[in-house]
Structures are given as structure tokens and as C-alpha cells.
PDB file of N, CA and C in Angstrom:
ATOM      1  N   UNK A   1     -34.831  71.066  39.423  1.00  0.00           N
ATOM      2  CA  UNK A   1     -35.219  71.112  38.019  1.00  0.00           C
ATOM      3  C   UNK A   1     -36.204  72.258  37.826  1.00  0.00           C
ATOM      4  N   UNK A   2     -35.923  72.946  37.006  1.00  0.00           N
ATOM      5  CA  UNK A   2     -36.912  74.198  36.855  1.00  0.00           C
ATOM      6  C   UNK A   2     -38.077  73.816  35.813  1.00  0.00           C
ATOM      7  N   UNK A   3     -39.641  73.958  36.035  1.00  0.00           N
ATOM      8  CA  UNK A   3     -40.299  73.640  34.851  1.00  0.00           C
ATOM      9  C   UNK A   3     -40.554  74.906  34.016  1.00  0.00           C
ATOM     10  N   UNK A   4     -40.735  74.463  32.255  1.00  0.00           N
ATOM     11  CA  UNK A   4     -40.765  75.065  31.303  1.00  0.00           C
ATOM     12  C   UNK A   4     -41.780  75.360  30.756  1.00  0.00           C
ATOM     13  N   UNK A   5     -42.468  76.364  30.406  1.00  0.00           N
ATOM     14  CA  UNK A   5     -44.242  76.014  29.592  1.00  0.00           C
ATOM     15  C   UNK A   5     -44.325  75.919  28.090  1.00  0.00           C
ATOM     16  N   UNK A   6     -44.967  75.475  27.111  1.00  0.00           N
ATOM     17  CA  UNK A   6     -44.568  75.103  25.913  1.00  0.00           C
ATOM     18  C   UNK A   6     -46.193  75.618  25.285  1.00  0.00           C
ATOM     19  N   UNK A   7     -45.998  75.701  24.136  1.00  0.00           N
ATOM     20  CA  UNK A   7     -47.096  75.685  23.228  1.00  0.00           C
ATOM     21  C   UNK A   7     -47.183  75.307  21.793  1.00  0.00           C
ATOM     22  N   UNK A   8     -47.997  74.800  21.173  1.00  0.00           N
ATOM     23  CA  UNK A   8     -47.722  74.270  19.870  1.00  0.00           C
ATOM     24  C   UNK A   8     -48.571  76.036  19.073  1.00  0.00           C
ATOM     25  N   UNK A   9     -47.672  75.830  17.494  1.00  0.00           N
ATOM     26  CA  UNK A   9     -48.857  76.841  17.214  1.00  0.00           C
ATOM     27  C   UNK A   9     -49.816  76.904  16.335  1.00  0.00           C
ATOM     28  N   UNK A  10     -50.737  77.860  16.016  1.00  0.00           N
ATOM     29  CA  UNK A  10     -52.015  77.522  15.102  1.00  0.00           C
ATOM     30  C   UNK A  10     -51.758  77.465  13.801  1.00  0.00           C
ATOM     31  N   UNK A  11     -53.017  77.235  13.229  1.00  0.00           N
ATOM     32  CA  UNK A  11     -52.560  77.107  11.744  1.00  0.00           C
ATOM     33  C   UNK A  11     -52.649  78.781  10.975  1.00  0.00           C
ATOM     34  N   UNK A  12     -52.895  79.555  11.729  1.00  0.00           N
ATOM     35  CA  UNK A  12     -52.598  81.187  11.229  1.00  0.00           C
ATOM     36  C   UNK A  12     -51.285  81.336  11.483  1.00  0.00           C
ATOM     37  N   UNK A  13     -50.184  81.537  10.550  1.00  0.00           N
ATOM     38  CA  UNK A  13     -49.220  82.518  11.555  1.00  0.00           C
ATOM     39  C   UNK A  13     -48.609  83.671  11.638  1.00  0.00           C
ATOM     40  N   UNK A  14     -49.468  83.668  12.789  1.00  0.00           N
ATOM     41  CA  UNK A  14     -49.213  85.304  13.169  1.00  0.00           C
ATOM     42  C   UNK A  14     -48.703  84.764  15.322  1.00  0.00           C
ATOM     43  N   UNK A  15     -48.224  85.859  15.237  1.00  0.00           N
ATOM     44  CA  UNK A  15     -47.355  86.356  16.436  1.00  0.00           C
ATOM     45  C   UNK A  15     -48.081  86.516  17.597  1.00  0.00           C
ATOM     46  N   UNK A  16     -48.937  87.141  17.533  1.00  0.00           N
ATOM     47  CA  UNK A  16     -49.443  87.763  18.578  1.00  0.00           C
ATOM     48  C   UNK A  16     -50.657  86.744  19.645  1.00  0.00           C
ATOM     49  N   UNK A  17     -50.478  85.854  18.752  1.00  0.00           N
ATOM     50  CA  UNK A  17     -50.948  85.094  19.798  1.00  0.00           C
ATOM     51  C   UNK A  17     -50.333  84.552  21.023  1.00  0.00           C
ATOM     52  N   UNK A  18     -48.787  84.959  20.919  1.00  0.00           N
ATOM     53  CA  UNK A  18     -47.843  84.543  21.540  1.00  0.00           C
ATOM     54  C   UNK A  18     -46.940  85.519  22.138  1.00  0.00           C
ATOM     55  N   UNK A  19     -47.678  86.647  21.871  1.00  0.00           N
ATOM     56  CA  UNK A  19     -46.721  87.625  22.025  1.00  0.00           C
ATOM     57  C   UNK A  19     -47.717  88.936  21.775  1.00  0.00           C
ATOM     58  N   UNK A  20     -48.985  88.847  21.715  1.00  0.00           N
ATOM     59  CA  UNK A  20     -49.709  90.258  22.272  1.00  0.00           C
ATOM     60  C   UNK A  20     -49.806  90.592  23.697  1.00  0.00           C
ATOM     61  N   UNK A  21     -50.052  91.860  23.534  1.00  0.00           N
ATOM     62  CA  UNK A  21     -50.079  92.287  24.918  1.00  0.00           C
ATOM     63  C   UNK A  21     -51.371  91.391  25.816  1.00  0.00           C
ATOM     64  N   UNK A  22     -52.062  91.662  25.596  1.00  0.00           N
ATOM     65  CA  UNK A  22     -53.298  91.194  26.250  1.00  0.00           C
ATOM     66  C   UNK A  22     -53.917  89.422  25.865  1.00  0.00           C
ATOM     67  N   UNK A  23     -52.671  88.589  25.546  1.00  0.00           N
ATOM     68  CA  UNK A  23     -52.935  86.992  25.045  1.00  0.00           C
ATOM     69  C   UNK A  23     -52.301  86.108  25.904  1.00  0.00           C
ATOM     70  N   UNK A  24     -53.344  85.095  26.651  1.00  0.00           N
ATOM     71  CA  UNK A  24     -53.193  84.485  27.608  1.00  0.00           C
ATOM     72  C   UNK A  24     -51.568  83.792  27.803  1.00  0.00           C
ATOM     73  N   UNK A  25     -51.262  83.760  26.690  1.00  0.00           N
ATOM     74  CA  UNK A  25     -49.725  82.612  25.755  1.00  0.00           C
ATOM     75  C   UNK A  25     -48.911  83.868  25.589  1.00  0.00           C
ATOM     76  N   UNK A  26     -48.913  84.670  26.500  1.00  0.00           N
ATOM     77  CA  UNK A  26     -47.749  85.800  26.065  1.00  0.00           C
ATOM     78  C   UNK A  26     -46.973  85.457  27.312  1.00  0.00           C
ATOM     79  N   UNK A  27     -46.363  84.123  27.856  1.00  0.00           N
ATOM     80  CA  UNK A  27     -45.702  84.115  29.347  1.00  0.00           C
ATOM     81  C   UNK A  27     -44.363  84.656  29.660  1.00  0.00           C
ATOM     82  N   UNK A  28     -44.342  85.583  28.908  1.00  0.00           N
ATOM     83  CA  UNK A  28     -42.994  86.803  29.261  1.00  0.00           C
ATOM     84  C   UNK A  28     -43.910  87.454  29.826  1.00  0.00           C
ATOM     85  N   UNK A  29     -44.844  87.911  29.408  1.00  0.00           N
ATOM     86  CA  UNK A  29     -45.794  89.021  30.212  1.00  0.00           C
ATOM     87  C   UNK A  29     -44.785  90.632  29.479  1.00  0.00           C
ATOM     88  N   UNK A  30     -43.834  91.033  28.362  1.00  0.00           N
ATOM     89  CA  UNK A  30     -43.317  91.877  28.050  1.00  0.00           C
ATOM     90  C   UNK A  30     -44.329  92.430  26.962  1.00  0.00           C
ATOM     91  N   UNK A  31     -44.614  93.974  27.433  1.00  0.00           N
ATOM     92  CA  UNK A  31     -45.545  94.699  26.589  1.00  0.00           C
ATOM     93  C   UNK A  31     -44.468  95.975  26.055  1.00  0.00           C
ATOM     94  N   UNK A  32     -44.539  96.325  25.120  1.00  0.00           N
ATOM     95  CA  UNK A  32     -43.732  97.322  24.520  1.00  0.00           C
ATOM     96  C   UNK A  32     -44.598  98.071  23.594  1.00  0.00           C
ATOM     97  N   UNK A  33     -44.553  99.490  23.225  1.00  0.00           N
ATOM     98  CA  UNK A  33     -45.435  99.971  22.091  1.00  0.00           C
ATOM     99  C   UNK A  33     -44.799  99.829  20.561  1.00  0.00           C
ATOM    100  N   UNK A  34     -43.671  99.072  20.624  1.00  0.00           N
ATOM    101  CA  UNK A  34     -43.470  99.136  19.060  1.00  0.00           C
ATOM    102  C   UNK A  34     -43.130  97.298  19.080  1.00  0.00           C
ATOM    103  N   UNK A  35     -43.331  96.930  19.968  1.00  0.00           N
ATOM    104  CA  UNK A  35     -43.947  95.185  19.687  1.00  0.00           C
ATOM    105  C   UNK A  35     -45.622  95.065  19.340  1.00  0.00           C
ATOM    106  N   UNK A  36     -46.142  95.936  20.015  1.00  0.00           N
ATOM    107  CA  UNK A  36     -47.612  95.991  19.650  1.00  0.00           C
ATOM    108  C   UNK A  36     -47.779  96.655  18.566  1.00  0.00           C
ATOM    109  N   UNK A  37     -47.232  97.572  17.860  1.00  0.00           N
ATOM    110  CA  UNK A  37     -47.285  98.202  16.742  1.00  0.00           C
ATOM    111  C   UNK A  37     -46.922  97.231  15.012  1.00  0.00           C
ATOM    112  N   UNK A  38     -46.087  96.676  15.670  1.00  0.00           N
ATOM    113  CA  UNK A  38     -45.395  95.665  14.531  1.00  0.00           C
ATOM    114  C   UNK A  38     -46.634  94.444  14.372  1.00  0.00           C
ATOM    115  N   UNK A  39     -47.076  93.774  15.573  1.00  0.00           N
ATOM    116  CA  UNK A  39     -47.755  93.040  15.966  1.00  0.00           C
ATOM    117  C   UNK A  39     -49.375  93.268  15.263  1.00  0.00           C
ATOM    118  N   UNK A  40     -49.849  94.494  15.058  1.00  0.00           N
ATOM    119  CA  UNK A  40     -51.086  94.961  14.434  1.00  0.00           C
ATOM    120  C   UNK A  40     -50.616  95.059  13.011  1.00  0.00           C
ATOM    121  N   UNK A  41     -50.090  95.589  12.944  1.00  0.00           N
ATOM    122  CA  UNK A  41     -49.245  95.561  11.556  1.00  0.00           C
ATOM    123  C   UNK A  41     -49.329  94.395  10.637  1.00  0.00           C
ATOM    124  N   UNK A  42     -48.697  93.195  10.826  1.00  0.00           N
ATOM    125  CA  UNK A  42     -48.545  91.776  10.828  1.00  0.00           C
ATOM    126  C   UNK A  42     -50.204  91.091  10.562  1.00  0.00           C
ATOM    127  N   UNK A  43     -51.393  91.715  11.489  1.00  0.00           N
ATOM    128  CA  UNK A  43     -52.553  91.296  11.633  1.00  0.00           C
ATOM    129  C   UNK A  43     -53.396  92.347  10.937  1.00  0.00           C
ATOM    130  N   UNK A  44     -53.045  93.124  10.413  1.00  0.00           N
ATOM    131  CA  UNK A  44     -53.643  94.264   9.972  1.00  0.00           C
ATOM    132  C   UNK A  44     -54.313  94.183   8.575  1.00  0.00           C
ATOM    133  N   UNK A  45     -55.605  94.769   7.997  1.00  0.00           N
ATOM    134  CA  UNK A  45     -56.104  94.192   6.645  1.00  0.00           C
ATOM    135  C   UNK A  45     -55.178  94.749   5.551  1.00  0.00           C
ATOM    136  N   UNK A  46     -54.427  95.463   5.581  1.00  0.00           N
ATOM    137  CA  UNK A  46     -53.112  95.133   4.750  1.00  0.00           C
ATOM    138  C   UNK A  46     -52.310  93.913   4.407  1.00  0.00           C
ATOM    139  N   UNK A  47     -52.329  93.335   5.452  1.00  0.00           N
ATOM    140  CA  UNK A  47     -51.353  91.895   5.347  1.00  0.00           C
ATOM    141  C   UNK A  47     -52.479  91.205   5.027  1.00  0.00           C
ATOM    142  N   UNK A  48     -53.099  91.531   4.380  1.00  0.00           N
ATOM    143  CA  UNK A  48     -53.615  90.342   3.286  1.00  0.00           C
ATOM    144  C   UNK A  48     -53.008  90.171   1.437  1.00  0.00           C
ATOM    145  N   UNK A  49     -51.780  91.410   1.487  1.00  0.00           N
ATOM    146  CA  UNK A  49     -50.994  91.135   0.410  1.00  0.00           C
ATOM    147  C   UNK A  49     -49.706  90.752   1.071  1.00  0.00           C
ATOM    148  N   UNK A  50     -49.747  89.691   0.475  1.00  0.00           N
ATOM    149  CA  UNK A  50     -48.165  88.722   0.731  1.00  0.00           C
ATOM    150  C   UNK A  50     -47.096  89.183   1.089  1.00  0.00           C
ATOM    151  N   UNK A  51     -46.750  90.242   0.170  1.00  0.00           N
ATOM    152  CA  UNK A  51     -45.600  91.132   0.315  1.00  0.00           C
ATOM    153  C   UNK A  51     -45.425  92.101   1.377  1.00  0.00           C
ATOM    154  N   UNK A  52     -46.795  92.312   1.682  1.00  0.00           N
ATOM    155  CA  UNK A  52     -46.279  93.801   3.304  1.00  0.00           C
ATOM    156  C   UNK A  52     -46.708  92.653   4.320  1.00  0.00           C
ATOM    157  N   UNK A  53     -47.136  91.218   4.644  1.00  0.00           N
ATOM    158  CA  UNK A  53     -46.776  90.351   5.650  1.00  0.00           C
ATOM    159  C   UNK A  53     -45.895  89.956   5.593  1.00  0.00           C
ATOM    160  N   UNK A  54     -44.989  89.856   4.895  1.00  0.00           N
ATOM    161  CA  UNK A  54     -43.679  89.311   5.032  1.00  0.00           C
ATOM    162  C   UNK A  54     -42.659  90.297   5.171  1.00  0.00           C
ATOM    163  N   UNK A  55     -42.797  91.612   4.413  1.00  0.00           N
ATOM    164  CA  UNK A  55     -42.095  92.390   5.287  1.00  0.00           C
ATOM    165  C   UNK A  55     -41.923  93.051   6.601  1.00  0.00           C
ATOM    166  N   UNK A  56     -42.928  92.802   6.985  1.00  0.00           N
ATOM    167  CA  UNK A  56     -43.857  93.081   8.639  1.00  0.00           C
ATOM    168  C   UNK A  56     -43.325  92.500   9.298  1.00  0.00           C
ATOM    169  N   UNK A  57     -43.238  90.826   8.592  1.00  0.00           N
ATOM    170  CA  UNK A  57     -42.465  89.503   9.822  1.00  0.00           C
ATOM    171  C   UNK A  57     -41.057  90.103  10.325  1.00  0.00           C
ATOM    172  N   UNK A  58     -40.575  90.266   8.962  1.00  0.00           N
ATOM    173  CA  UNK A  58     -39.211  90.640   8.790  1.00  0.00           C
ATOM    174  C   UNK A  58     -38.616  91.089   9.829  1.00  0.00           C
ATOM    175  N   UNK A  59     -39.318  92.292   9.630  1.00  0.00           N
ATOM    176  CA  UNK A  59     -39.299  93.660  10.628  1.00  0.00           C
ATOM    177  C   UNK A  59     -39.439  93.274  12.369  1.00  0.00           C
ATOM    178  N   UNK A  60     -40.691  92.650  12.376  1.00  0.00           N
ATOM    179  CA  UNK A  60     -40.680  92.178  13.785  1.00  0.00           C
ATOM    180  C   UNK A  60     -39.835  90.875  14.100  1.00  0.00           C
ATOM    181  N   UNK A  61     -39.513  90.396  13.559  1.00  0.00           N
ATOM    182  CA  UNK A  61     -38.520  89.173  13.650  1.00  0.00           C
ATOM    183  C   UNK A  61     -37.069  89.858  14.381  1.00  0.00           C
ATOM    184  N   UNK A  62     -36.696  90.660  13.206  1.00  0.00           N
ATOM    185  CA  UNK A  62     -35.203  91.496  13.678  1.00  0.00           C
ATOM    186  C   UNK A  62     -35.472  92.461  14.595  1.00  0.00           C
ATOM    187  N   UNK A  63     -36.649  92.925  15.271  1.00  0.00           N
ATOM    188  CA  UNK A  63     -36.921  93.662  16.639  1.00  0.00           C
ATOM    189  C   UNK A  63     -36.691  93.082  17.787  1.00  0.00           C
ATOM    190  N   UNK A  64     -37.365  91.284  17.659  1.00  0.00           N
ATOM    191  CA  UNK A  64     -37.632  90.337  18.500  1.00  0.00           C
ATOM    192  C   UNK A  64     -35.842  90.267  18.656  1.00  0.00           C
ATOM    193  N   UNK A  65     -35.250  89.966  17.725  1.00  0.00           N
ATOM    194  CA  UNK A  65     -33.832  89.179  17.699  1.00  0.00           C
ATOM    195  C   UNK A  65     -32.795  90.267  18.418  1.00  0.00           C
ATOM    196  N   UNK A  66     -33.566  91.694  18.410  1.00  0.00           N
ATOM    197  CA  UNK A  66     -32.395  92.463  19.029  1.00  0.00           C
ATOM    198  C   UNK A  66     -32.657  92.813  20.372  1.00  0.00           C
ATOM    199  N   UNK A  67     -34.038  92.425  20.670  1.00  0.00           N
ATOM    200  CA  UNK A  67     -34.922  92.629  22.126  1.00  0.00           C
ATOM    201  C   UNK A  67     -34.082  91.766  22.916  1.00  0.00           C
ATOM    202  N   UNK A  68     -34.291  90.236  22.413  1.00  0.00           N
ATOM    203  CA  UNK A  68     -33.773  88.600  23.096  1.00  0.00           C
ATOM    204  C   UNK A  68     -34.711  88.802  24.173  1.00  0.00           C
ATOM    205  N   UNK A  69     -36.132  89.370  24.220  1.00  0.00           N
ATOM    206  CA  UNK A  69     -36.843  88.889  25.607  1.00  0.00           C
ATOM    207  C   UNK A  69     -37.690  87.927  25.704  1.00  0.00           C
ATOM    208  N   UNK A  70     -37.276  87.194  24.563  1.00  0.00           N
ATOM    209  CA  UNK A  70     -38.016  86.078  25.030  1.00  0.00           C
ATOM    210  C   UNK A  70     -36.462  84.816  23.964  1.00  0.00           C
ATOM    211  N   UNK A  71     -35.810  83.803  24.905  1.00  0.00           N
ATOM    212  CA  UNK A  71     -35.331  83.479  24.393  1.00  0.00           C
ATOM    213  C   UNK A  71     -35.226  81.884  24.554  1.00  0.00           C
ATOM    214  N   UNK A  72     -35.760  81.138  23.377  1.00  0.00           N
ATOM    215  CA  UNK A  72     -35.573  79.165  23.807  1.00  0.00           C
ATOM    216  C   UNK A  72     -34.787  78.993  24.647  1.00  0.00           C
ATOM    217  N   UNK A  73     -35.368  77.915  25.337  1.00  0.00           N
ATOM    218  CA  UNK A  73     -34.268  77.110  26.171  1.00  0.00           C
ATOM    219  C   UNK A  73     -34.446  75.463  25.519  1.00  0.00           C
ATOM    220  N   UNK A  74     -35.305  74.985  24.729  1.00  0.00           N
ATOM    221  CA  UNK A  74     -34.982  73.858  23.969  1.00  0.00           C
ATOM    222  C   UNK A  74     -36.454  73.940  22.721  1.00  0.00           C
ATOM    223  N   UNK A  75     -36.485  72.789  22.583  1.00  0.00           N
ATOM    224  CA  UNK A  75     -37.021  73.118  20.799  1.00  0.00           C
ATOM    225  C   UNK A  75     -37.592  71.276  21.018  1.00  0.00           C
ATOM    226  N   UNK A  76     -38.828  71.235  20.153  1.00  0.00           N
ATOM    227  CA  UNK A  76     -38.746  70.232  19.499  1.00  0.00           C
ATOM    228  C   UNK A  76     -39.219  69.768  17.932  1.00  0.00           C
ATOM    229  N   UNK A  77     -38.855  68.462  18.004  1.00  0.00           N
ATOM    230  CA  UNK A  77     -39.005  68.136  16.255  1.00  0.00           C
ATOM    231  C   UNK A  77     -39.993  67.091  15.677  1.00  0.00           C
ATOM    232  N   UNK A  78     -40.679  66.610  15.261  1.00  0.00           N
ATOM    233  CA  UNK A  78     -41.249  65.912  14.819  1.00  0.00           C
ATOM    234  C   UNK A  78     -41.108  65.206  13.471  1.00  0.00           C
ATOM    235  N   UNK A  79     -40.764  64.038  13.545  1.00  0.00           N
ATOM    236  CA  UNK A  79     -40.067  63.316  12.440  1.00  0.00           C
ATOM    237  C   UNK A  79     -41.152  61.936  11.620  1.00  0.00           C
ATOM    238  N   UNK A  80     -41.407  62.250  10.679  1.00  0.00           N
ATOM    239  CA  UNK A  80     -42.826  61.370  10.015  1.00  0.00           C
ATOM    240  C   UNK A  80     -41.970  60.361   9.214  1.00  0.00           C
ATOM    241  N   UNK A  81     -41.886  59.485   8.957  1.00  0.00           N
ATOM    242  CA  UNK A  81     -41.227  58.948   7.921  1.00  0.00           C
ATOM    243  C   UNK A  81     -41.901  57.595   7.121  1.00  0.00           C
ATOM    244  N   UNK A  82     -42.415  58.231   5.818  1.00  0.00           N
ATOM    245  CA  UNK A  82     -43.546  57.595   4.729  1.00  0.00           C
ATOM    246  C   UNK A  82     -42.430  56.641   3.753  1.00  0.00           C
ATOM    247  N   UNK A  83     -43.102  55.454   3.742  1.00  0.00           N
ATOM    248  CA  UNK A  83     -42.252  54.708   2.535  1.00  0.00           C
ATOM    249  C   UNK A  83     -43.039  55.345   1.595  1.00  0.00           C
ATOM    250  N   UNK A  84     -41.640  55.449   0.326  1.00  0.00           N
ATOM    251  CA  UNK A  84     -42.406  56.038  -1.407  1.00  0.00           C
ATOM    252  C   UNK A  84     -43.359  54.646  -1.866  1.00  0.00           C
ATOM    253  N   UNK A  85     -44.081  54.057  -1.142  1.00  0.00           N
ATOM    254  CA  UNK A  85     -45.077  53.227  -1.818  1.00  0.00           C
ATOM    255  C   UNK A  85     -46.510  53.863  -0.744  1.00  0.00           C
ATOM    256  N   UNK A  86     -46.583  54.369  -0.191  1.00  0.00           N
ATOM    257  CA  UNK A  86     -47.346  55.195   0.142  1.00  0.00           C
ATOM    258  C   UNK A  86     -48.148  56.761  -0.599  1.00  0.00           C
ATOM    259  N   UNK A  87     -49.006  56.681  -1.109  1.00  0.00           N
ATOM    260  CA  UNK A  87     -49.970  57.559  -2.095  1.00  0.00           C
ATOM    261  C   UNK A  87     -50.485  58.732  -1.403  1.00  0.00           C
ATOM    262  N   UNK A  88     -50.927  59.925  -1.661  1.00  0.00           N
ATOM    263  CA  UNK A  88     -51.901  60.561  -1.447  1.00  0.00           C
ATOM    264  C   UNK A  88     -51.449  61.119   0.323  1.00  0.00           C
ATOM    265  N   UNK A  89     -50.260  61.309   0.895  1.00  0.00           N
ATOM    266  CA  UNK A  89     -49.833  61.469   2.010  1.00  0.00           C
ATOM    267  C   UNK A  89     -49.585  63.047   2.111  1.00  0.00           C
ATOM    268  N   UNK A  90     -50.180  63.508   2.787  1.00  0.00           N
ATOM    269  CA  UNK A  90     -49.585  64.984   2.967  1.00  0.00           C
ATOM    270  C   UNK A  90     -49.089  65.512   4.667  1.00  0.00           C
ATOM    271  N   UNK A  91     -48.389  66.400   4.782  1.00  0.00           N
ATOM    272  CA  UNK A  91     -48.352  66.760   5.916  1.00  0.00           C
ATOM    273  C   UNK A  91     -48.911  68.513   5.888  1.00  0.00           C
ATOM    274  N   UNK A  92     -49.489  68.638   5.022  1.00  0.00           N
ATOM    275  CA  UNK A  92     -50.302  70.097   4.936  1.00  0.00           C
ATOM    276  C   UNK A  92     -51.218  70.036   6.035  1.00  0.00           C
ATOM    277  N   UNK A  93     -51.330  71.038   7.140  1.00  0.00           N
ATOM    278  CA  UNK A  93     -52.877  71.329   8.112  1.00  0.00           C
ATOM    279  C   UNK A  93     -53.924  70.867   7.338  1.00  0.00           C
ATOM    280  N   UNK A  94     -54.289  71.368   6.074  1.00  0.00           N
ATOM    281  CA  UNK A  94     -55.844  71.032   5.700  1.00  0.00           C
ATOM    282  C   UNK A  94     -56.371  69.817   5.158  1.00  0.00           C
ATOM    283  N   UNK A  95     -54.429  68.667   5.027  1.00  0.00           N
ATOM    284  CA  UNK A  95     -54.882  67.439   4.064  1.00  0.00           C
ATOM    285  C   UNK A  95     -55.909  66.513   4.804  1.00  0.00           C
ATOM    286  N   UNK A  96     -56.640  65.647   4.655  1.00  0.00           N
ATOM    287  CA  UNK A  96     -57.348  64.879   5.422  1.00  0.00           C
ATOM    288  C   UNK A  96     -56.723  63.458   5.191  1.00  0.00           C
ATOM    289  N   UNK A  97     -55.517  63.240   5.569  1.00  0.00           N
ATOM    290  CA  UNK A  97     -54.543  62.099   5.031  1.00  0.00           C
ATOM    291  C   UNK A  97     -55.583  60.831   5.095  1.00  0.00           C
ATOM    292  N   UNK A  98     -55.889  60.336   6.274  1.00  0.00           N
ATOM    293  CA  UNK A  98     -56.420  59.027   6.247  1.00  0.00           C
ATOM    294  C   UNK A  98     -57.397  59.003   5.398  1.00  0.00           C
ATOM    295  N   UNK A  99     -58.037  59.809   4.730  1.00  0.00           N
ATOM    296  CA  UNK A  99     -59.032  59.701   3.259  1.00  0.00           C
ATOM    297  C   UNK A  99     -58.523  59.894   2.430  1.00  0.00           C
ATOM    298  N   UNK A 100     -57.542  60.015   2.074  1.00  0.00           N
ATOM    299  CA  UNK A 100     -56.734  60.214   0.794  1.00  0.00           C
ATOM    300  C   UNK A 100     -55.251  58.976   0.734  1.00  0.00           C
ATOM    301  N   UNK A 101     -54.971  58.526   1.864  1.00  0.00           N
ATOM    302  CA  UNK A 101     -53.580  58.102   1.955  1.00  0.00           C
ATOM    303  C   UNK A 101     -54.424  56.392   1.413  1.00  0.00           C
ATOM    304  N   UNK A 102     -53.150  55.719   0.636  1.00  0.00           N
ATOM    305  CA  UNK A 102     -53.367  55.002   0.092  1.00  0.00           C
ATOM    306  C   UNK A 102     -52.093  53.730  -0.035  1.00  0.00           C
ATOM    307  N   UNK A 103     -51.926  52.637  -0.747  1.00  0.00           N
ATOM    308  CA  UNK A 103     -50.814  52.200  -0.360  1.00  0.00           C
ATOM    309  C   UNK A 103     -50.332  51.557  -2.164  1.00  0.00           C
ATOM    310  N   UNK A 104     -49.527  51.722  -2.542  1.00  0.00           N
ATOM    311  CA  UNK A 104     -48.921  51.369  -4.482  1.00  0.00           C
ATOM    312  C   UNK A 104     -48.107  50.209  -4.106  1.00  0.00           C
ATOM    313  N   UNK A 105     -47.799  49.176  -5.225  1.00  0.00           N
ATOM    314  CA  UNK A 105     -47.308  48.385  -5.457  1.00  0.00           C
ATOM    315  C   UNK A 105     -46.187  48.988  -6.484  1.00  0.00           C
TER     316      UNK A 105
END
């Protein structure tokens, strides 16, 4: 059986935590100058308008997809399931559910 290493990710998302050159969670260990370029890019005080981070992703997304050097070998899912008499439930990072979650008649 071969073992696999996994990571969950943060509530920023950005890439390079997973995929900079120099980030402990990069376990391809693959450094390239236009993965690091895309990668600053993505993190860069530009991408604080919506529109050039998402075209950035874009961009490095379809680099990543034509690279394949780093490619799943399985996935997982996490499945919550709230009855609609349940109030105030979020699955947002910042909700603070158990102070807000509530229960309706």
C-alpha cells in the first residue's frame, strides 16, 4: 500500500501555499519560473481587484492543467445535512454557528 499526504486548505485562497517554491506543503517539490510568476501574480497587491484575481487563477489553473505535475489520486467530501427547522446555520468560515444556530417550530 503506498501512503498519500493530504492537506486541508486555508481560508485565503491562494495557491501558493501549496504550490510555492519555498512552502513547506509544496510535496511535488516542482519549482518552475512561470509557476512562480503566476503564483505572485495571484498574491500580488493587484489582486485585490476581483477581476485580475480571477483572471490570474484562470491563467494559472490552465498552466497547472497542461503541466499535470501535480495530479489527485483521490478527493474527499464532506456532507452536513441541516433539517429546514433549523435557524441561523451557516457553513461560511467566519459564521460562528453554535451562537447563532437555533431550532423553529
Amino acid at each position: 500500500m503506498k501512503e498519500q499526504g493530504a492537506w486541508g486548505a486555508a481560508g485565503d485562497p491562494s495557491p501558493s501555499v501549496f504550490y510555492g517554491e519555498k512552502m513547506p506543503y509544496n510535496f511535488a517539490r516542482f519549482v518552475s519560473p512561470t509557476n512562480t510568476k503566476l503564483l505572485n501574480e495571484i498574491d500580488s497587491a493587484k489582486s485585490f481587484d476581483k477581476k485580475y484575481r480571477v483572471q490570474k487563477f484562470h491563467e494559472w489553473q490552465k498552466w497547472m492543467y497542461n503541466k499535470a505535475y501535480v495530479v489527485p489520486t483521490s478527493g474527499a467530501y464532506s456532507v452536513t445535512a441541516v433539517n429546514s427547522k433549523v435557524s441561523g446555520w451557516s457553513l461560511k468560515p467566519s459564521a460562528n454557528v453554535w451562537y447563532k444556530a437555533g431550532f423553529t417550530k
